[in-house]
PDB file of N, CA and C in Angstrom:
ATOM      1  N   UNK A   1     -64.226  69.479 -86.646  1.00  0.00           N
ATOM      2  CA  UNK A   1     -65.193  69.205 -85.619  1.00  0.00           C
ATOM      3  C   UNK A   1     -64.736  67.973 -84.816  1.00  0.00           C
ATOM      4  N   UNK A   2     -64.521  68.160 -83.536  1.00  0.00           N
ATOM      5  CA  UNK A   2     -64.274  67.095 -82.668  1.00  0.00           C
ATOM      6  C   UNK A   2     -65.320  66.409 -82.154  1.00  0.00           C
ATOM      7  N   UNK A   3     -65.256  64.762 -81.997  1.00  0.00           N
ATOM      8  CA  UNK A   3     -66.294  63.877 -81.674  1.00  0.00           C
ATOM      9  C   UNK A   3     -66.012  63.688 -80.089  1.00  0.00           C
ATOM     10  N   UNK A   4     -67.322  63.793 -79.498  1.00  0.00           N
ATOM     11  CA  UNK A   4     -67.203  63.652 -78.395  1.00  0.00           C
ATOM     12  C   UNK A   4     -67.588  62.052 -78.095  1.00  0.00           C
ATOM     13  N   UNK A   5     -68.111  61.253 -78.612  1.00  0.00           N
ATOM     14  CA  UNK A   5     -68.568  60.023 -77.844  1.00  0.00           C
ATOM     15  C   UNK A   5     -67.127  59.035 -78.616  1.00  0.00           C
ATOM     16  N   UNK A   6     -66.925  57.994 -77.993  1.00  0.00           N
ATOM     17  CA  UNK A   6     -66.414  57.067 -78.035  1.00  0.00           C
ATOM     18  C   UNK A   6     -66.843  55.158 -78.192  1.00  0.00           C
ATOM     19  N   UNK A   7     -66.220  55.162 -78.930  1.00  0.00           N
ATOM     20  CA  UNK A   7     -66.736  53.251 -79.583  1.00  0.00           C
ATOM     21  C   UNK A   7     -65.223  52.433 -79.119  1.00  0.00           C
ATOM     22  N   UNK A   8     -65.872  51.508 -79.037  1.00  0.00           N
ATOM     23  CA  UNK A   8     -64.417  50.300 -78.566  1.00  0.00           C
ATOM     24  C   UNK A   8     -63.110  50.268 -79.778  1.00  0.00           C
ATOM     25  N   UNK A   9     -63.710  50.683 -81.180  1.00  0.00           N
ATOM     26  CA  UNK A   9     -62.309  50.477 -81.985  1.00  0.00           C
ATOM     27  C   UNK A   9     -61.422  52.099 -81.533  1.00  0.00           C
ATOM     28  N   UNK A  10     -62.056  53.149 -81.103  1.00  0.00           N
ATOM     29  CA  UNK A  10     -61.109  54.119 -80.719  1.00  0.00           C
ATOM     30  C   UNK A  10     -60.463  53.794 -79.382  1.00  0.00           C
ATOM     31  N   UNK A  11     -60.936  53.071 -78.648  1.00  0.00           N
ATOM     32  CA  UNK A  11     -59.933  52.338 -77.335  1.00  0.00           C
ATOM     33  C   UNK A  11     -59.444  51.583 -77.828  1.00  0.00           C
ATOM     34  N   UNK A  12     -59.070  50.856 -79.014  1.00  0.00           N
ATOM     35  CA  UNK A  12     -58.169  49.873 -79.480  1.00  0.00           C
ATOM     36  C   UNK A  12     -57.234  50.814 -80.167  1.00  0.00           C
ATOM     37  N   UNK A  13     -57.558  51.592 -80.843  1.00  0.00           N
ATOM     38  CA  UNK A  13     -56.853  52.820 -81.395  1.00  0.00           C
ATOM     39  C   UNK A  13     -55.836  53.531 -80.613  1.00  0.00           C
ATOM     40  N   UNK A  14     -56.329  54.319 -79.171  1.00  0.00           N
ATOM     41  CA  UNK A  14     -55.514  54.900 -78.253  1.00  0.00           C
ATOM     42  C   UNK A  14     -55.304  54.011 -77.582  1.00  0.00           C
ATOM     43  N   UNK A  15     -55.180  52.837 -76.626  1.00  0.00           N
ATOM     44  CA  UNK A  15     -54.514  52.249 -76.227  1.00  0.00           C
ATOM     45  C   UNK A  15     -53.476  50.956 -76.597  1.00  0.00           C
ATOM     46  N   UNK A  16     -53.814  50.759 -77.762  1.00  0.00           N
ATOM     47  CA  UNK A  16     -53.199  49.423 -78.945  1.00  0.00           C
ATOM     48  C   UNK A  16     -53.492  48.211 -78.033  1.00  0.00           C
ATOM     49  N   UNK A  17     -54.811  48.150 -77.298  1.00  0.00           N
ATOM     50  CA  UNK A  17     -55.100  46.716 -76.866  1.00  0.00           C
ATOM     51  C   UNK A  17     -55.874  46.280 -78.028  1.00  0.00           C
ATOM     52  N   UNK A  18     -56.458  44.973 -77.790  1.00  0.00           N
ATOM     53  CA  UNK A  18     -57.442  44.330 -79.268  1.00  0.00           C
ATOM     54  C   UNK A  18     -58.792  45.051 -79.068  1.00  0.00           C
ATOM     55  N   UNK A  19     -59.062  44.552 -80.158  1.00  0.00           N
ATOM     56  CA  UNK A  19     -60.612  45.102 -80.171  1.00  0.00           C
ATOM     57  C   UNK A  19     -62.007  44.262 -79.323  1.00  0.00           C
ATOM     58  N   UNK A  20     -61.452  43.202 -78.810  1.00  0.00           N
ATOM     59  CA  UNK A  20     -61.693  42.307 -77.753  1.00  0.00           C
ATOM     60  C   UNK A  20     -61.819  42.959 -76.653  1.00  0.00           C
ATOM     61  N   UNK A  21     -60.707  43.231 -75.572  1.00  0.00           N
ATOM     62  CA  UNK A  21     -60.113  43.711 -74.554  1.00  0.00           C
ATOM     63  C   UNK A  21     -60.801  45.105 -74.556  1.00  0.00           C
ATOM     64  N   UNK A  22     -60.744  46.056 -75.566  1.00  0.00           N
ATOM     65  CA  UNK A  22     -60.973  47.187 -76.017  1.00  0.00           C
ATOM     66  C   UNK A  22     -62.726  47.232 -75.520  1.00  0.00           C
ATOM     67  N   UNK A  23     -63.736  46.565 -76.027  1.00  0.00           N
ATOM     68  CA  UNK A  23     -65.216  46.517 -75.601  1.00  0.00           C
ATOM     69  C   UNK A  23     -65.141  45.975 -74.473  1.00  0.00           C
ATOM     70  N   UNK A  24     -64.387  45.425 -73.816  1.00  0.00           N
ATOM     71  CA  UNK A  24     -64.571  44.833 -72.632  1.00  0.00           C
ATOM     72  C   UNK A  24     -64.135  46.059 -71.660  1.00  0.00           C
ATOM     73  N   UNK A  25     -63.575  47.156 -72.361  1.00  0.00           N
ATOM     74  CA  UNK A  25     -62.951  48.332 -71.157  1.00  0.00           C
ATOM     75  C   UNK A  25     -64.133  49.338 -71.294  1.00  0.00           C
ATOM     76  N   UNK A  26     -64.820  49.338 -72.496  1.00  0.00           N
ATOM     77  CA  UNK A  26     -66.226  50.437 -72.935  1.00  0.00           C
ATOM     78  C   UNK A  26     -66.972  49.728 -71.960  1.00  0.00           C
ATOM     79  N   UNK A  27     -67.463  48.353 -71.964  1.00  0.00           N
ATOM     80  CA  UNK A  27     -68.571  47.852 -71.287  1.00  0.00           C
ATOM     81  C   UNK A  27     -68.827  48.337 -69.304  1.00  0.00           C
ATOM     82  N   UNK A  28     -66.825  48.134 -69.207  1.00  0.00           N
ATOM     83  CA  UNK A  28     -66.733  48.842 -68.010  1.00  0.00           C
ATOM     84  C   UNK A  28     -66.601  49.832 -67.289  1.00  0.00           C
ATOM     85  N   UNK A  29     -67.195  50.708 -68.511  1.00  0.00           N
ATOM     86  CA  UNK A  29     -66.994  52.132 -68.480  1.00  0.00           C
ATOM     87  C   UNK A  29     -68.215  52.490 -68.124  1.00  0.00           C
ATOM     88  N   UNK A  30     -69.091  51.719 -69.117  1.00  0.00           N
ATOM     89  CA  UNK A  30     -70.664  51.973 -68.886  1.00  0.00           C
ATOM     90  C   UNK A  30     -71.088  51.294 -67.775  1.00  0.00           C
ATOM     91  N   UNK A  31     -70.588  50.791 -66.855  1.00  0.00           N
ATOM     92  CA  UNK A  31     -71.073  49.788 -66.038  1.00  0.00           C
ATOM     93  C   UNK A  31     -71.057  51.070 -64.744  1.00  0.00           C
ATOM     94  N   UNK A  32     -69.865  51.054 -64.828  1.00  0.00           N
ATOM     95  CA  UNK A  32     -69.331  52.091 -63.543  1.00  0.00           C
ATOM     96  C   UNK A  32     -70.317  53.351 -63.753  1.00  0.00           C
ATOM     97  N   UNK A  33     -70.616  53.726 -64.791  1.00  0.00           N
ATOM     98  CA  UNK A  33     -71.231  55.456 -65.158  1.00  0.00           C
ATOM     99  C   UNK A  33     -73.095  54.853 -65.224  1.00  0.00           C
ATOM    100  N   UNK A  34     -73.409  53.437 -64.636  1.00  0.00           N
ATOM    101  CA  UNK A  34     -74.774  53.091 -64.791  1.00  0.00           C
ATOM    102  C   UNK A  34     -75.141  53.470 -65.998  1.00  0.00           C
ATOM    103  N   UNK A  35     -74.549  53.528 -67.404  1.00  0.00           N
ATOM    104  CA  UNK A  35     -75.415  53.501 -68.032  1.00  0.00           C
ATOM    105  C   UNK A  35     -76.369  52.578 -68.991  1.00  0.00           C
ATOM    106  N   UNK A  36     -77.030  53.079 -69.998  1.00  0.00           N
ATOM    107  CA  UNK A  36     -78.113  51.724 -70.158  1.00  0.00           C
ATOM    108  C   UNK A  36     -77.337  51.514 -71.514  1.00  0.00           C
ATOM    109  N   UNK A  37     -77.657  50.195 -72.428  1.00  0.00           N
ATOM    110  CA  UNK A  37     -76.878  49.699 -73.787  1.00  0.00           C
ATOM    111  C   UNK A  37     -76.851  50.938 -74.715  1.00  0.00           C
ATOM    112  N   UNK A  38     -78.233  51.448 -74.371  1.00  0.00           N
ATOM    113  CA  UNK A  38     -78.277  52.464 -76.064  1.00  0.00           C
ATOM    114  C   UNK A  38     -77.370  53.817 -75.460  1.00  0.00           C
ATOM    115  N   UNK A  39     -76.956  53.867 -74.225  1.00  0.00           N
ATOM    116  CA  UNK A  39     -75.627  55.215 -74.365  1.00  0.00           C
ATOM    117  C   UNK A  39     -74.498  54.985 -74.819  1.00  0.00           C
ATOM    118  N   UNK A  40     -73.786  56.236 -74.753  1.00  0.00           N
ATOM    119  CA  UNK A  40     -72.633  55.854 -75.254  1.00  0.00           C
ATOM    120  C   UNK A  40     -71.827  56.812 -74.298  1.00  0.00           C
ATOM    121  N   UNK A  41     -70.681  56.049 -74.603  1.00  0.00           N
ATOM    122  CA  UNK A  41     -69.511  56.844 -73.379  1.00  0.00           C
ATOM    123  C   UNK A  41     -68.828  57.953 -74.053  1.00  0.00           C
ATOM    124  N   UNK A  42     -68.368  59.104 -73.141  1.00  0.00           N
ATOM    125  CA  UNK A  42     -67.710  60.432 -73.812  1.00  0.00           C
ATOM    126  C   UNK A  42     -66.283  60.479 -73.878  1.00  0.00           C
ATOM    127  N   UNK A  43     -65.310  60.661 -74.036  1.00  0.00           N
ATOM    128  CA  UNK A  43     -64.256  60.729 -74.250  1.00  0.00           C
ATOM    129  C   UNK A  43     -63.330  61.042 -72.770  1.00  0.00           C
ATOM    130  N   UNK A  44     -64.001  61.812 -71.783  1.00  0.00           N
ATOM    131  CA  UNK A  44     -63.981  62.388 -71.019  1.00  0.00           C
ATOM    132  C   UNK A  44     -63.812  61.253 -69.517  1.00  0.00           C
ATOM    133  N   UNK A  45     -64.913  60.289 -69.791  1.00  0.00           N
ATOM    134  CA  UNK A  45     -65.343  59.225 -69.236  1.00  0.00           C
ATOM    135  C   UNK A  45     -64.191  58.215 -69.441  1.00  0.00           C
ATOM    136  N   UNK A  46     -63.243  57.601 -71.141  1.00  0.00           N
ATOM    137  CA  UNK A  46     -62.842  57.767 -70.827  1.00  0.00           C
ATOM    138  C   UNK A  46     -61.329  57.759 -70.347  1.00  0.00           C
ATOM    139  N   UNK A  47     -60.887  58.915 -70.516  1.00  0.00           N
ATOM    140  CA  UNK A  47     -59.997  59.515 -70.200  1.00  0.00           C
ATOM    141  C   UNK A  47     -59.753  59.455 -68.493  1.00  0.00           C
ATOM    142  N   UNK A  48     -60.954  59.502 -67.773  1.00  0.00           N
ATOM    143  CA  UNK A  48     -61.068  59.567 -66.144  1.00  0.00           C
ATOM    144  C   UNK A  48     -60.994  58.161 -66.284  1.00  0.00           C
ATOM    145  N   UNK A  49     -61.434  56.927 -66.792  1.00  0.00           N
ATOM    146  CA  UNK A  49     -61.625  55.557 -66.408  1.00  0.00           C
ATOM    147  C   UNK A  49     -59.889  55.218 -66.561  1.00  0.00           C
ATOM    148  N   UNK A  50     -59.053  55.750 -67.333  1.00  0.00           N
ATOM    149  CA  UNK A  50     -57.823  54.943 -67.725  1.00  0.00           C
ATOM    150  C   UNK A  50     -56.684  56.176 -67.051  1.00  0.00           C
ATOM    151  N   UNK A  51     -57.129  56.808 -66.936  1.00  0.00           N
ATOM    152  CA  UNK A  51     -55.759  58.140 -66.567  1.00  0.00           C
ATOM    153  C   UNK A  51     -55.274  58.769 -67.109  1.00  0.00           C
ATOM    154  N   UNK A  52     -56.161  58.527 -68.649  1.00  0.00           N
ATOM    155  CA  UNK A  52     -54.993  59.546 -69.838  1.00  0.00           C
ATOM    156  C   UNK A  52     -55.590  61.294 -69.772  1.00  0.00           C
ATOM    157  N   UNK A  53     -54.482  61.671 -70.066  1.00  0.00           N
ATOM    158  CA  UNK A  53     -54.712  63.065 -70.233  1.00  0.00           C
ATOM    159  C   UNK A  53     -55.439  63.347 -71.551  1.00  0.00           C
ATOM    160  N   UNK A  54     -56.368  64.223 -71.685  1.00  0.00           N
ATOM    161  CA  UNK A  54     -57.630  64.148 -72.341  1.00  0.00           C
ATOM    162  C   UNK A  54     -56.957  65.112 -73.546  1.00  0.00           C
ATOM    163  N   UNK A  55     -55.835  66.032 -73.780  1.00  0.00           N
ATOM    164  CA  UNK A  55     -55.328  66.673 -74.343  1.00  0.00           C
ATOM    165  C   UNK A  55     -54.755  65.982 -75.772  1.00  0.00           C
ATOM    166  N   UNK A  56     -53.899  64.722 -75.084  1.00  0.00           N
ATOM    167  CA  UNK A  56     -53.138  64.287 -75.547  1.00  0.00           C
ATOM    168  C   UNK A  56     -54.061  63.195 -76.478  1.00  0.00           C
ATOM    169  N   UNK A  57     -55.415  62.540 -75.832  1.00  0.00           N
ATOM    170  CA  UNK A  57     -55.935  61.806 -76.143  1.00  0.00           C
ATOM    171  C   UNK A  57     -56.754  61.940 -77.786  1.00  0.00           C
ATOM    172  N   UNK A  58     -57.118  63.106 -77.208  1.00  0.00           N
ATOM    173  CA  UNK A  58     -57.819  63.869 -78.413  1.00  0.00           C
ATOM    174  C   UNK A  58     -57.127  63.908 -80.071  1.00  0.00           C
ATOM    175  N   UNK A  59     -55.651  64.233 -79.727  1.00  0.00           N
ATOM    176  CA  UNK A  59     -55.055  64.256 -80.838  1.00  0.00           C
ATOM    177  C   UNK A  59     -54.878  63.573 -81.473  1.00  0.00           C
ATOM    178  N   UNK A  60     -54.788  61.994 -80.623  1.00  0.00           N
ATOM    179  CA  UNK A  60     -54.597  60.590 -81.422  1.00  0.00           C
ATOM    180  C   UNK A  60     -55.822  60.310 -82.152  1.00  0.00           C
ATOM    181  N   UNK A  61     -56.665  60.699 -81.615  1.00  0.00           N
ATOM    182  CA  UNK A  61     -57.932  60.392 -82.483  1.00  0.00           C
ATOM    183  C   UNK A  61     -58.098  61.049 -83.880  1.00  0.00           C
TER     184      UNK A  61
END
């Protein structure tokens, strides 16, 4: 079963920035997509926020 939402240690995960840097790229994910604290961002989101191909992304996870 594949997870669709995303947390800052899986952007530290697929991109090997810190886990610092990493919530600071979720926060601007949610910022841009208006959403409120209690959402959460999709994989999809993002994949469109950084440029990665969503194929490839998936697998690392």
């Amino acid at each position: 079963m594949n997870r669709i939402c995303i947390y800052p240690k899986d952007i530290a995960r697929i991109t090997g920035k810190s886990y610092r840097q990493s919530l600071r790229i979720h926060n601007n994910i949610k910022k841009k997509h208006n959403k409120e604290p209690h959402q959460l961002i999709t994989l999809d989101e993002l994949c469109q926020y950084l440029g990665l191909d969503n194929d490839q992304t998936r697998k690392s996870l």
